[in-house]
N, C-alpha and C. Protein backbone atom coordinates (compact mmCIF):
# COMPACT_ATOMS: atom_id res chain seq x y z
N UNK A 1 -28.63 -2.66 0.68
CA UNK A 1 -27.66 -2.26 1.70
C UNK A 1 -27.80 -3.15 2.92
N UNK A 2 -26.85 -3.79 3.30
CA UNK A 2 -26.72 -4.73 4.61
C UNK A 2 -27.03 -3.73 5.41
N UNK A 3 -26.87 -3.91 6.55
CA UNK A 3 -26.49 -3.46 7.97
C UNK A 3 -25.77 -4.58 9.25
N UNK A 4 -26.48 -5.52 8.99
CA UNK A 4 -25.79 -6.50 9.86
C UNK A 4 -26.03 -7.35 9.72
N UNK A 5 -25.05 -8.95 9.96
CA UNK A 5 -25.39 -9.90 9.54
C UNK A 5 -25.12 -11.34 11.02
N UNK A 6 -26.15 -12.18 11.72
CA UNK A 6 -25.56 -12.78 12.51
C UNK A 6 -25.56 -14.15 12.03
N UNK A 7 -24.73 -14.46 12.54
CA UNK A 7 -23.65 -15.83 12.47
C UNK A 7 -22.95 -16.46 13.04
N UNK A 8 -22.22 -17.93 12.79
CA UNK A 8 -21.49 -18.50 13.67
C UNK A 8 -20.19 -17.78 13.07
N UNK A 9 -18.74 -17.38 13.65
CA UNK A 9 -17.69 -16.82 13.33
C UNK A 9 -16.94 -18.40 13.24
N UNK A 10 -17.18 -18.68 12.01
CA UNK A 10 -15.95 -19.84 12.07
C UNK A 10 -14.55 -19.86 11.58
N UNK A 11 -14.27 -18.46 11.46
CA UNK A 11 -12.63 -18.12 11.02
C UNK A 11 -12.20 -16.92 10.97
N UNK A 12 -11.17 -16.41 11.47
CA UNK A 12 -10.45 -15.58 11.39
C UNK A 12 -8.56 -15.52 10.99
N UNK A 13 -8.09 -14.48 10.24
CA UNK A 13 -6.65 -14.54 9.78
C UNK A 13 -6.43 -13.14 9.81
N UNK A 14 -5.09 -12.44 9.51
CA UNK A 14 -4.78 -11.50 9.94
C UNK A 14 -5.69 -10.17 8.75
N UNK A 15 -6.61 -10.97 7.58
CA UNK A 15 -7.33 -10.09 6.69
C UNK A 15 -8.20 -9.93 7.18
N UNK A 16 -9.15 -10.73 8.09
CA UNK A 16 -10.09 -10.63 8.44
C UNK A 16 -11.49 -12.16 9.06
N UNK A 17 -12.41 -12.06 9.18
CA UNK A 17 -13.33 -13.28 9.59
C UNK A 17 -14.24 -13.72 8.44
N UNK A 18 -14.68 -14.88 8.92
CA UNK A 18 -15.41 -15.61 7.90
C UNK A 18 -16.87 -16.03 8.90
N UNK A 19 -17.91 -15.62 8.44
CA UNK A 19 -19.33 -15.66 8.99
C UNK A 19 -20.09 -16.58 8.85
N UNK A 20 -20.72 -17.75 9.11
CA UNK A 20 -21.30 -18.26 8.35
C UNK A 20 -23.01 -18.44 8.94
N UNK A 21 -23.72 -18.09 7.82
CA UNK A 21 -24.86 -17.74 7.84
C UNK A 21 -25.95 -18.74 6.65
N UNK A 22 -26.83 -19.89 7.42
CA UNK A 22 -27.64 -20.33 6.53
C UNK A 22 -26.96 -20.98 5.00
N UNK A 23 -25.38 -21.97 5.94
CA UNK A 23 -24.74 -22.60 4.76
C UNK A 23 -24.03 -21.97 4.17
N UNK A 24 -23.82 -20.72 3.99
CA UNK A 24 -22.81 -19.49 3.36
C UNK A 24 -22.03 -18.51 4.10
N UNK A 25 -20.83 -19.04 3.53
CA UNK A 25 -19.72 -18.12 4.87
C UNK A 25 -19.61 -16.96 3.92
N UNK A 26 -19.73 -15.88 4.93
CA UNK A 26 -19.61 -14.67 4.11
C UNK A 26 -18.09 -14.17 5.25
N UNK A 27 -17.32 -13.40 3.84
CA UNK A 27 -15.86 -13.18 3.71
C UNK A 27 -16.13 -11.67 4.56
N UNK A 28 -15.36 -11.29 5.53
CA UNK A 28 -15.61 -9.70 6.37
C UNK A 28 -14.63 -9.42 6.66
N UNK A 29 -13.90 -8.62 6.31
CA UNK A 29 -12.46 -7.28 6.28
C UNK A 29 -12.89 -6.44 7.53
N UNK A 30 -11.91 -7.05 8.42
CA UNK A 30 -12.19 -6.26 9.61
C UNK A 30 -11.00 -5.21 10.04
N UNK A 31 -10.76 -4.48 10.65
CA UNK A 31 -9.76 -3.37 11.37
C UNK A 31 -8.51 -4.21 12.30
N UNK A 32 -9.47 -5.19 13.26
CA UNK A 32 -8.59 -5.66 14.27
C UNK A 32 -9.27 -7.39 14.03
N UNK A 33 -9.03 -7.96 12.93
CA UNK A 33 -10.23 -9.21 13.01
C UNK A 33 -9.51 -9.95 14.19
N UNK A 34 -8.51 -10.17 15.10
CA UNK A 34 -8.30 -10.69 16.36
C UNK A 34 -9.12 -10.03 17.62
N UNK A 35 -9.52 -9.43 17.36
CA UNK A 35 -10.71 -8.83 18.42
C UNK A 35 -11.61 -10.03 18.57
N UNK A 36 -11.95 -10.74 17.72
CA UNK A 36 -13.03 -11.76 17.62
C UNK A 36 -12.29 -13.02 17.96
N UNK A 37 -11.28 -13.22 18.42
CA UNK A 37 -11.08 -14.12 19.14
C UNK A 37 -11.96 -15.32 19.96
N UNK A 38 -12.23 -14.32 21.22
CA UNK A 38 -13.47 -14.92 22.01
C UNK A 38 -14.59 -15.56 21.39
N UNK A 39 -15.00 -14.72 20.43
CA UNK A 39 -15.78 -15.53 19.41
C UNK A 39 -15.98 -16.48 18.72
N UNK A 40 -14.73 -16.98 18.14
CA UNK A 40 -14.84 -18.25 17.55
C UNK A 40 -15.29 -19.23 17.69
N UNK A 41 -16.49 -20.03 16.78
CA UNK A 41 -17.55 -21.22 16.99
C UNK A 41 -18.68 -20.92 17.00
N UNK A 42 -18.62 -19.12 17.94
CA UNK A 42 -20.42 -18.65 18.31
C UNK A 42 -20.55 -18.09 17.83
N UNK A 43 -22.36 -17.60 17.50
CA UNK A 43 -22.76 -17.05 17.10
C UNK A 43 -22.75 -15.30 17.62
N UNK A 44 -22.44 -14.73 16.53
CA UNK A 44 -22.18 -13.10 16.95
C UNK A 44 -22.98 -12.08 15.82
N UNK A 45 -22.77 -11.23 16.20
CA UNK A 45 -23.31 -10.15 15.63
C UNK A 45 -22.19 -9.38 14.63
N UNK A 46 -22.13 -8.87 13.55
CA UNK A 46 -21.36 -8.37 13.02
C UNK A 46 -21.80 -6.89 12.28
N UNK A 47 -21.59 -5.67 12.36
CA UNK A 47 -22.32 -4.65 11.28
C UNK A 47 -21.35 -4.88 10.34
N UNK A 48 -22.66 -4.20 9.27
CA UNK A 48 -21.90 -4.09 7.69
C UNK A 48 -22.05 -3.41 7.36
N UNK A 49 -20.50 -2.76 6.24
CA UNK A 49 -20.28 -1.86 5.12
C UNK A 49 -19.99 -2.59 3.92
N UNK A 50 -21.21 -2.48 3.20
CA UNK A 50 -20.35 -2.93 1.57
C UNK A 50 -19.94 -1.31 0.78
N UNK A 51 -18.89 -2.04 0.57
CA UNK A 51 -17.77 -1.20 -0.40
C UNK A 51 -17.71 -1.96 -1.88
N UNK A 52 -18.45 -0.91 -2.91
CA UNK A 52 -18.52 -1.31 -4.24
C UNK A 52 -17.72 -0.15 -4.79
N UNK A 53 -16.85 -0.72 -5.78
CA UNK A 53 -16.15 0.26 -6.91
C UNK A 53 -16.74 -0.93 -8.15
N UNK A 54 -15.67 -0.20 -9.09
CA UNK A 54 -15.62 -0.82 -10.42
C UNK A 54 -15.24 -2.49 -10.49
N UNK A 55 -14.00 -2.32 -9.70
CA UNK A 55 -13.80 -3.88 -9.53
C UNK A 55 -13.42 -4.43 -8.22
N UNK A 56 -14.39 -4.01 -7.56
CA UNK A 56 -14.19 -4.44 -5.93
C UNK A 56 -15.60 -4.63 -5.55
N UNK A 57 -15.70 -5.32 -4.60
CA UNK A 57 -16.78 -5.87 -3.73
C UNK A 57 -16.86 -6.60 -2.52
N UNK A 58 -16.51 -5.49 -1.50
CA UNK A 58 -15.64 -6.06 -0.27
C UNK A 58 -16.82 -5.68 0.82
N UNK A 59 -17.12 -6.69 1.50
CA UNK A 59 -18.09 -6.48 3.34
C UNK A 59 -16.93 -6.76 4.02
N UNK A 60 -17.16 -4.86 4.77
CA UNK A 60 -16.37 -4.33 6.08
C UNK A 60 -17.08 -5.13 7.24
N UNK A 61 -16.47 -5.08 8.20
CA UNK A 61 -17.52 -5.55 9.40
C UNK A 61 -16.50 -4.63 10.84
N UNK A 62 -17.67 -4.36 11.60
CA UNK A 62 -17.38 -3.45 12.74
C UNK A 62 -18.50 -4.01 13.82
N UNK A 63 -17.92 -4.07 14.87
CA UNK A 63 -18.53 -4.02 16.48
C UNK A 63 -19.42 -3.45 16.99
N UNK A 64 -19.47 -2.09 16.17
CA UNK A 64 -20.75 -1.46 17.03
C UNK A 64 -21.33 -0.39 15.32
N UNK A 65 -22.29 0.32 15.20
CA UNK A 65 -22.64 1.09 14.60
C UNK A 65 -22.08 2.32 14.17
N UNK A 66 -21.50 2.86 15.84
CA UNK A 66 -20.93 3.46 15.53
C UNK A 66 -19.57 3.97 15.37
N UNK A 67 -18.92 2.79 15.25
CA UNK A 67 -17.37 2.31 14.29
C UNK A 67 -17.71 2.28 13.26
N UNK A 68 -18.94 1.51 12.66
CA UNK A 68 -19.22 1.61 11.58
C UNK A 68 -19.10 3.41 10.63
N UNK A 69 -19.81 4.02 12.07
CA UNK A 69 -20.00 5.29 11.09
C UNK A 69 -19.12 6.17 11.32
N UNK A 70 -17.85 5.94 11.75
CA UNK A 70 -16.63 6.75 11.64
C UNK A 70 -15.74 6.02 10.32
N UNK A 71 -15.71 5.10 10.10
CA UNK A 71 -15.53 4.34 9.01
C UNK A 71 -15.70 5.21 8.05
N UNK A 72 -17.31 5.33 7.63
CA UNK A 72 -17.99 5.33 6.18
C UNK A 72 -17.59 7.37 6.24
N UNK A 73 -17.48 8.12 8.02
CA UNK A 73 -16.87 9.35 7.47
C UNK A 73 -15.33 9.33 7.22
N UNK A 74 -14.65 8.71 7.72
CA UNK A 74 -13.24 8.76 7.52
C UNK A 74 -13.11 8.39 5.85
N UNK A 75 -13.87 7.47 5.11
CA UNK A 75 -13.85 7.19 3.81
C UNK A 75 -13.91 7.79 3.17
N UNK A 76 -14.68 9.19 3.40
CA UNK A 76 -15.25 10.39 2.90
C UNK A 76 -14.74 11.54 2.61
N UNK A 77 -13.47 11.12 3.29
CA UNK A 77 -12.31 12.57 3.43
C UNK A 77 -11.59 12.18 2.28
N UNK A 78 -11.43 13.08 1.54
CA UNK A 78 -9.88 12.94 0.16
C UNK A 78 -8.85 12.63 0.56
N UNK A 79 -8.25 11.20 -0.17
CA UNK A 79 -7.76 10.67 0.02
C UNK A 79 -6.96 9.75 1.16
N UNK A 80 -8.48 9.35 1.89
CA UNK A 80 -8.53 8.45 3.29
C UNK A 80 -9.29 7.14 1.87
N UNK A 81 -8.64 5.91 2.26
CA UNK A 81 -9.60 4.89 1.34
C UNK A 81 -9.53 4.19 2.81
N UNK A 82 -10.78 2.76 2.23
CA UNK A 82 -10.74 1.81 3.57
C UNK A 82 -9.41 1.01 4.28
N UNK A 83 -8.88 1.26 3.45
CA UNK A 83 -7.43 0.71 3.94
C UNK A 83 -6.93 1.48 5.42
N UNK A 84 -7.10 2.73 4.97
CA UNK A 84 -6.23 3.65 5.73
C UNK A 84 -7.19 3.84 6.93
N UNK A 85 -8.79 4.16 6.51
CA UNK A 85 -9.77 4.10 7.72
C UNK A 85 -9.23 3.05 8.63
N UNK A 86 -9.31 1.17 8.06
CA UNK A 86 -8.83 0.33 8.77
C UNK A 86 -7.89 0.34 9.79
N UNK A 87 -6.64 1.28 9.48
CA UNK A 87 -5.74 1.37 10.41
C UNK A 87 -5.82 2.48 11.26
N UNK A 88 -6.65 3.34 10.87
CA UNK A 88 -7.04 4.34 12.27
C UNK A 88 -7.89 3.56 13.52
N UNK A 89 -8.51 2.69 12.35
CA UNK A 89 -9.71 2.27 14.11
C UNK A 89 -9.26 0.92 14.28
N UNK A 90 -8.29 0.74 14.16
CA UNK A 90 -7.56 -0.70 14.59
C UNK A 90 -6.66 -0.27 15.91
N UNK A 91 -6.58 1.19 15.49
CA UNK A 91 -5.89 1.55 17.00
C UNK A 91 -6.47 1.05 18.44
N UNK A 92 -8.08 0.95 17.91
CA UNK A 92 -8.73 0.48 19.21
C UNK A 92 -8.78 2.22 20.07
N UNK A 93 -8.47 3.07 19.62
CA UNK A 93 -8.22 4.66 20.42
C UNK A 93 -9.27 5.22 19.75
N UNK A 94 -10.40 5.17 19.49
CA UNK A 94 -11.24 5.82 18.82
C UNK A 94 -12.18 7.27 19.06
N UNK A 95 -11.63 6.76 21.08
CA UNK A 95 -12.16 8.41 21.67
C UNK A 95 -10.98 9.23 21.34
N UNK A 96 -9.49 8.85 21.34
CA UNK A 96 -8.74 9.60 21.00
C UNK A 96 -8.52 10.41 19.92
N UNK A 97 -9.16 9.49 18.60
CA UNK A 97 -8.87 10.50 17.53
C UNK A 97 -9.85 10.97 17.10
N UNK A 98 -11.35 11.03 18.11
CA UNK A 98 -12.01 12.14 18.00
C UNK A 98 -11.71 13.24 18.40
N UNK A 99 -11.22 13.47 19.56
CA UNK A 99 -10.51 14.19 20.60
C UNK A 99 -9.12 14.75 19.65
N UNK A 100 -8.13 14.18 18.90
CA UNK A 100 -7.62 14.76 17.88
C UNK A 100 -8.15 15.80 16.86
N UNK A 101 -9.03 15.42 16.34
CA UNK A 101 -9.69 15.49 15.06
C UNK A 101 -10.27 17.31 15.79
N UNK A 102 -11.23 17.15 16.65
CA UNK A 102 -12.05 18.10 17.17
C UNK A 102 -10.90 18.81 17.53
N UNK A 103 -9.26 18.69 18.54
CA UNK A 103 -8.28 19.43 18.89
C UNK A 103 -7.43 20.04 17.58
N UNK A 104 -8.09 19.62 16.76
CA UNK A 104 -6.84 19.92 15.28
C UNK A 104 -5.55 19.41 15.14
N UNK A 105 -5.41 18.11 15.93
CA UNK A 105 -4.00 17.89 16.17
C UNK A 105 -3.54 17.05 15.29
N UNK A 106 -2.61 17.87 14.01
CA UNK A 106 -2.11 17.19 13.02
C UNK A 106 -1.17 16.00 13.59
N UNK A 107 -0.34 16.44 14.81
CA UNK A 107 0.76 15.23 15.19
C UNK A 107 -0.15 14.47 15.17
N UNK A 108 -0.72 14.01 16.25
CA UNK A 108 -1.53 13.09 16.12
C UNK A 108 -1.54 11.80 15.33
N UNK A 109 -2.76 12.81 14.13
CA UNK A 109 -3.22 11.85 12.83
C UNK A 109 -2.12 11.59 11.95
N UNK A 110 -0.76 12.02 11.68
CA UNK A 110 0.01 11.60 10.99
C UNK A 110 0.96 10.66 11.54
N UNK A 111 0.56 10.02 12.98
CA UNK A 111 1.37 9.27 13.12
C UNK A 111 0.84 7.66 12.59
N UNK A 112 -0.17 7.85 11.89
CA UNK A 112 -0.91 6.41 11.24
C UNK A 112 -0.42 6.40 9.82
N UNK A 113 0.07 4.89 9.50
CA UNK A 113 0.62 4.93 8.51
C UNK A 113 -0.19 5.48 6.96
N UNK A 114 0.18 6.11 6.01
CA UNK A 114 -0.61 6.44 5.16
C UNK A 114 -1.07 7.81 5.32
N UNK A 115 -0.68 8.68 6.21
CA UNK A 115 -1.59 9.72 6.50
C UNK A 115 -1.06 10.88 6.74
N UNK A 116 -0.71 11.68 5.83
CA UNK A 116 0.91 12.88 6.19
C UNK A 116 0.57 14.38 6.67
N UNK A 117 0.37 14.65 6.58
CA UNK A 117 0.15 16.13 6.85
C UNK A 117 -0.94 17.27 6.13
N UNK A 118 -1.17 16.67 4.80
CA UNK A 118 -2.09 17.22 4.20
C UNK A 118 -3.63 16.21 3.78
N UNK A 119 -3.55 14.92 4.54
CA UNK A 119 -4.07 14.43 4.43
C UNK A 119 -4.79 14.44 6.14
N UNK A 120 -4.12 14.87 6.81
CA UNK A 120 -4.58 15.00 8.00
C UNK A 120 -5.27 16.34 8.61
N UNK A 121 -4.53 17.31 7.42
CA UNK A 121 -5.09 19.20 7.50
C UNK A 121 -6.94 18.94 7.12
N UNK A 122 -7.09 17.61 6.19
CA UNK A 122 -8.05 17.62 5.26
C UNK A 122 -9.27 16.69 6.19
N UNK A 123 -9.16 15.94 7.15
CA UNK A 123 -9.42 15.32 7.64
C UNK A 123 -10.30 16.10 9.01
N UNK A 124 -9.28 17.15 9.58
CA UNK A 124 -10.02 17.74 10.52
C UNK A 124 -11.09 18.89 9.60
N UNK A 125 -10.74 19.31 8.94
CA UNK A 125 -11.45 20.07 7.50
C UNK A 125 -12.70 19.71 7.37
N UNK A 126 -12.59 18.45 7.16
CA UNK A 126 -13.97 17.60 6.59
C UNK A 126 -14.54 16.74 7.96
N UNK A 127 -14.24 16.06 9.11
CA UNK A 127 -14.86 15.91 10.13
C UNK A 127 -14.69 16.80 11.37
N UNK A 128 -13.97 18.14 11.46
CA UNK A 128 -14.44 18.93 13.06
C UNK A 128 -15.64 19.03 13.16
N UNK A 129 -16.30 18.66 13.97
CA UNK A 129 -17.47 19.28 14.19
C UNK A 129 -18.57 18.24 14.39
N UNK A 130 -18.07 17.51 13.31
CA UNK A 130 -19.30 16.23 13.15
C UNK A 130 -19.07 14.88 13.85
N UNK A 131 -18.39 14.91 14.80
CA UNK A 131 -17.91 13.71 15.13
C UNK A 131 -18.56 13.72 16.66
N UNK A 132 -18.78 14.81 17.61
CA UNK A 132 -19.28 15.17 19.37
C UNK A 132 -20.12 14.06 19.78
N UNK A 133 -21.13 13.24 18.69
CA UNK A 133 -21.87 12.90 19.35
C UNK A 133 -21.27 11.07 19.43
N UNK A 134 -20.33 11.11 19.07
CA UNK A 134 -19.50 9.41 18.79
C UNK A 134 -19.52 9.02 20.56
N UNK A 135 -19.74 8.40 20.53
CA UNK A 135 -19.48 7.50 21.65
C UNK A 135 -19.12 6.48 21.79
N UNK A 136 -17.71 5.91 21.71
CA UNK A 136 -17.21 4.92 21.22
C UNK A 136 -16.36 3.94 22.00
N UNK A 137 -16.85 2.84 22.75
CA UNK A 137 -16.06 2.15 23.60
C UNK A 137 -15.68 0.89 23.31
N UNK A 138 -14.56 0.13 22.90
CA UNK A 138 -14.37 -0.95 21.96
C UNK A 138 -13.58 -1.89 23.24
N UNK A 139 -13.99 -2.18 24.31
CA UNK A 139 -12.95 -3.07 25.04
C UNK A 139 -13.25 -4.72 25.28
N UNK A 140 -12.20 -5.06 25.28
CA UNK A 140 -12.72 -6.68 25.50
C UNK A 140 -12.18 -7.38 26.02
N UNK A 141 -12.44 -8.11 26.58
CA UNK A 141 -11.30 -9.04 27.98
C UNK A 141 -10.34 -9.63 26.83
N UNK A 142 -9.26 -9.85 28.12
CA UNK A 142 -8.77 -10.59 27.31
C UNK A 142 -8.58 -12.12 27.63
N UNK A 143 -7.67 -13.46 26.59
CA UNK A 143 -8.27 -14.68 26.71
C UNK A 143 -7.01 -15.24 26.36
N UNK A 144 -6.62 -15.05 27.09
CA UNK A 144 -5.14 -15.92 26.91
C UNK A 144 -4.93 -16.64 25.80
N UNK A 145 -3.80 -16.92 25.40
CA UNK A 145 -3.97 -17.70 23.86
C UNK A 145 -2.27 -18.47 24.22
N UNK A 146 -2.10 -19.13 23.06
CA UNK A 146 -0.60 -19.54 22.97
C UNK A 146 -0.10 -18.47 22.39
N UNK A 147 1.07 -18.10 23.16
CA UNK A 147 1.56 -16.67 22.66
C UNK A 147 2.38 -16.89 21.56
N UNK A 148 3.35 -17.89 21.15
CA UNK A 148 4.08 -17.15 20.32
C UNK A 148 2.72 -17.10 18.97
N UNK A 149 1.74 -18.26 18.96
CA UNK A 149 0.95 -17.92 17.43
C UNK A 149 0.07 -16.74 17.66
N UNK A 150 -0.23 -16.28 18.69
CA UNK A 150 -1.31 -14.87 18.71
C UNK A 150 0.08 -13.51 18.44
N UNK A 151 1.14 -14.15 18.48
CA UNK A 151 2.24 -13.11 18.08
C UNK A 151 2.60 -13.10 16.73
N UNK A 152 2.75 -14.29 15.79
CA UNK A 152 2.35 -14.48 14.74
C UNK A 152 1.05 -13.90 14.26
N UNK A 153 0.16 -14.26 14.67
CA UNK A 153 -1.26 -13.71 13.83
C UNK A 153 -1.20 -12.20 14.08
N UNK A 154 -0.84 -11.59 15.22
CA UNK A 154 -1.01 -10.20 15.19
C UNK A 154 0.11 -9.37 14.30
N UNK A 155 1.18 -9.88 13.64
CA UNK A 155 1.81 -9.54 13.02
C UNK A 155 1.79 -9.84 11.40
N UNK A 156 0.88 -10.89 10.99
CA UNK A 156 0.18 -10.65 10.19
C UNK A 156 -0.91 -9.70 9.83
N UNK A 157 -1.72 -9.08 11.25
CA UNK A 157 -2.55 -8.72 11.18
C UNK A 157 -1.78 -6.65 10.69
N UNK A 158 -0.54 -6.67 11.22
CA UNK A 158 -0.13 -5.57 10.87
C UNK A 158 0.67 -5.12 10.19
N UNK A 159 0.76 -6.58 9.27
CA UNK A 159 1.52 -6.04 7.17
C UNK A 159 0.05 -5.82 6.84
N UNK A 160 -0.87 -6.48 7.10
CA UNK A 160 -2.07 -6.27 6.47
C UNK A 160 -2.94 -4.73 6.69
N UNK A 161 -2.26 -4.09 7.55
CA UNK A 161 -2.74 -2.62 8.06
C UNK A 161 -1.49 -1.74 7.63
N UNK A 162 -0.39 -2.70 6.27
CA UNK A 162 0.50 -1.56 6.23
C UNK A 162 1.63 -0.89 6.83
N UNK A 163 1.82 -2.17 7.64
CA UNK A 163 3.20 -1.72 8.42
C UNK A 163 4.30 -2.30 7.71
N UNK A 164 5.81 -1.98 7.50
CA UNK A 164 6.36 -2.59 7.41
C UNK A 164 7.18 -3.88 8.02
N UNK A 165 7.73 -4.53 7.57
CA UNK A 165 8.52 -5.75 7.86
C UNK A 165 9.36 -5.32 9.33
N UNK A 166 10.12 -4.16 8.70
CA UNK A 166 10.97 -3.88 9.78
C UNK A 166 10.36 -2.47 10.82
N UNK A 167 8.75 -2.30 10.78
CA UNK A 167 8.76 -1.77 11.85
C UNK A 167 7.95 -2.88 12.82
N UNK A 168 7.68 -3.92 12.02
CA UNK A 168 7.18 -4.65 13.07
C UNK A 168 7.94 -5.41 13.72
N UNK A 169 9.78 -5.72 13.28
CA UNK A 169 10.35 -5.89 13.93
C UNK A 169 10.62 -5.36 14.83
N UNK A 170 10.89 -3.92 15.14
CA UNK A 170 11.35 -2.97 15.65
C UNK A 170 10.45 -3.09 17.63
N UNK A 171 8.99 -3.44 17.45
CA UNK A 171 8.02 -3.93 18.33
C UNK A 171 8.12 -5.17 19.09
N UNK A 172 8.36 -6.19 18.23
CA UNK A 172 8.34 -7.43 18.88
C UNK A 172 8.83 -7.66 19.32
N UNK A 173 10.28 -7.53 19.90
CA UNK A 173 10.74 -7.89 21.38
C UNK A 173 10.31 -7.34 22.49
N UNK A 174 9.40 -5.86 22.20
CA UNK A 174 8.94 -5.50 23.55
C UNK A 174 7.78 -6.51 23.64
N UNK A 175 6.74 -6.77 22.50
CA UNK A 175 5.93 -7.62 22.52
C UNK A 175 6.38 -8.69 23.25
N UNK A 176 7.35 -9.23 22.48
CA UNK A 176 7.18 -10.87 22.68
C UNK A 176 7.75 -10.87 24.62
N UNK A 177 7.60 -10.29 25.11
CA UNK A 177 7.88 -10.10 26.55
C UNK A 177 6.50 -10.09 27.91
N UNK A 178 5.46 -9.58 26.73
CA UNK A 178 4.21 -10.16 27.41
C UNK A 178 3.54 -11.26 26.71
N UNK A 179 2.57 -11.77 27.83
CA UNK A 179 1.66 -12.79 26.94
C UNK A 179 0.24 -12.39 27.16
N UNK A 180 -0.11 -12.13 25.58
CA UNK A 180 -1.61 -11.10 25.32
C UNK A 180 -1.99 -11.88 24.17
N UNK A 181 -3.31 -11.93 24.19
CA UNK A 181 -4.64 -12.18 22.69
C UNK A 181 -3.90 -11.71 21.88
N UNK A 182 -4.32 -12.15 20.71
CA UNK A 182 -3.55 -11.78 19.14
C UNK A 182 -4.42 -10.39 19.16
N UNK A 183 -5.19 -9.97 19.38
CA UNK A 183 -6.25 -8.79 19.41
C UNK A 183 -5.14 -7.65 20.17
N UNK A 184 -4.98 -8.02 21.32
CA UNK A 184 -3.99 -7.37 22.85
C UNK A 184 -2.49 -7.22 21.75
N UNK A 185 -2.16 -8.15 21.29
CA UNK A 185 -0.72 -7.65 20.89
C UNK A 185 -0.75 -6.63 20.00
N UNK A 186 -1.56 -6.85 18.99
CA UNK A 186 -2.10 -5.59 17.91
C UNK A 186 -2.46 -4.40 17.95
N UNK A 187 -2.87 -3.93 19.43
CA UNK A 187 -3.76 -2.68 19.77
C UNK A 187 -2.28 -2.09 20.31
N UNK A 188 -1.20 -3.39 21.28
CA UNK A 188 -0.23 -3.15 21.96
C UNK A 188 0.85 -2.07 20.89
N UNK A 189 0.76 -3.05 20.01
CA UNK A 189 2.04 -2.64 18.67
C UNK A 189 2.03 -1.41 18.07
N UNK A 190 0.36 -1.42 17.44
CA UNK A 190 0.09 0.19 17.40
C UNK A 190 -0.15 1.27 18.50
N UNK A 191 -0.08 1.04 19.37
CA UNK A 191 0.82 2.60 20.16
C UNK A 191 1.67 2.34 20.27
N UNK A 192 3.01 1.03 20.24
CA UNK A 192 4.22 1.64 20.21
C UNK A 192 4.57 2.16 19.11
N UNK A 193 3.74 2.03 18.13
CA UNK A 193 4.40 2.11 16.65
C UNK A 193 4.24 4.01 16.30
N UNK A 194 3.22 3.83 17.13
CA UNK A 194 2.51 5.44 16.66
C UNK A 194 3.53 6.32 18.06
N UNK A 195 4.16 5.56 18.70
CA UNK A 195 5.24 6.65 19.70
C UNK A 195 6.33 7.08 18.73
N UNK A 196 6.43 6.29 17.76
CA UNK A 196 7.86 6.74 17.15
C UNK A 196 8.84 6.05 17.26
């Protein structure tokens, strides 16, 4: 079992970063992999989840431990897979949907794609209670970039979390009106997306 792995970050795309450690870039499926922006070239810290099935063999990577371990409980709930975890904590709102979760607030959790009403009844079911001691603060400056490609990459970054074509159209003109990190446009998109 990993836990963490440090490295130079020499790549990122809207699936995720590439680590490289002692000649071997190791492949990492991240939530928001434009968060790591700032990073690129240096050496960083990354935690790990390996996710083994039958024919999968995928390293998650998360910011702090304990992203990590809302992850591995959100995985845990019937019919939450890492996909769908991915797009809850890509919100970057992570005190919020504890604060959901503990409030019982189905609106809420069903406004993430993948996640309807009985999947969200099941969710506070299986984490109320266990979540009080999360303390979870994910912020990061931001770093100016060339906007229209951090508008590109962040819209890759959110077919890859499952949005559609045309709701990410539906965003990008309010987007493309500021100029934010490919990280900043992504966190931006999902709360407009999750307003409705």
């Amino acid at each position: 079992m990993f836990d963490y792995i440090k490295g130079v970050l020499t790549y990122l795309s809207g699936n995720g970063i590439v680590l490289e450690q002692s000649g071997i870039g190791y492949q990492i499926v991240c939530a928001n992999p434009f968060s790591y922006q700032p990073l690129l070239k240096k050496e960083t810290v990354v935690f790990l989840f390996q996710y083994v099935r039958e024919d999968t063999n995928i390293l998650y990577g998360f910011k702090s431990r304990e992203e990590r371990e809302l992850f591995i409980r959100l995985i845990s709930v019937s019919g939450i897979g890492p996909k769908i975890a991915l797009v809850v904590l890509a919100s970057g709102e992570t005190e919020e949907i504890i604060r959901a979760i503990e409030a019982e607030d189905e609106r809420y959790l069903t406004r993430f794609p993948g996640i309807g009403k009985k999947t969200a009844g099941q969710i506070i079911l299986d984490l109320k209670g266990k979540l009080k001691d999360f303390s979870i603060g994910v912020s990061h400056a931001a770093h100016p970039e060339e906007g229209n490609q951090s508008l590109d990459e962040a819209s890759d970054a959110l077919k890859m979390l499952g949005y559609s074509e045309k709701e990410i159209k539906r965003v990008l003109p309010v987007l493309s009106k500021q100029e934010l990190t490919a990280e900043n446009y992504v966190k931006e998109a999902l709360r407009l997306l999750m307003k409705g």
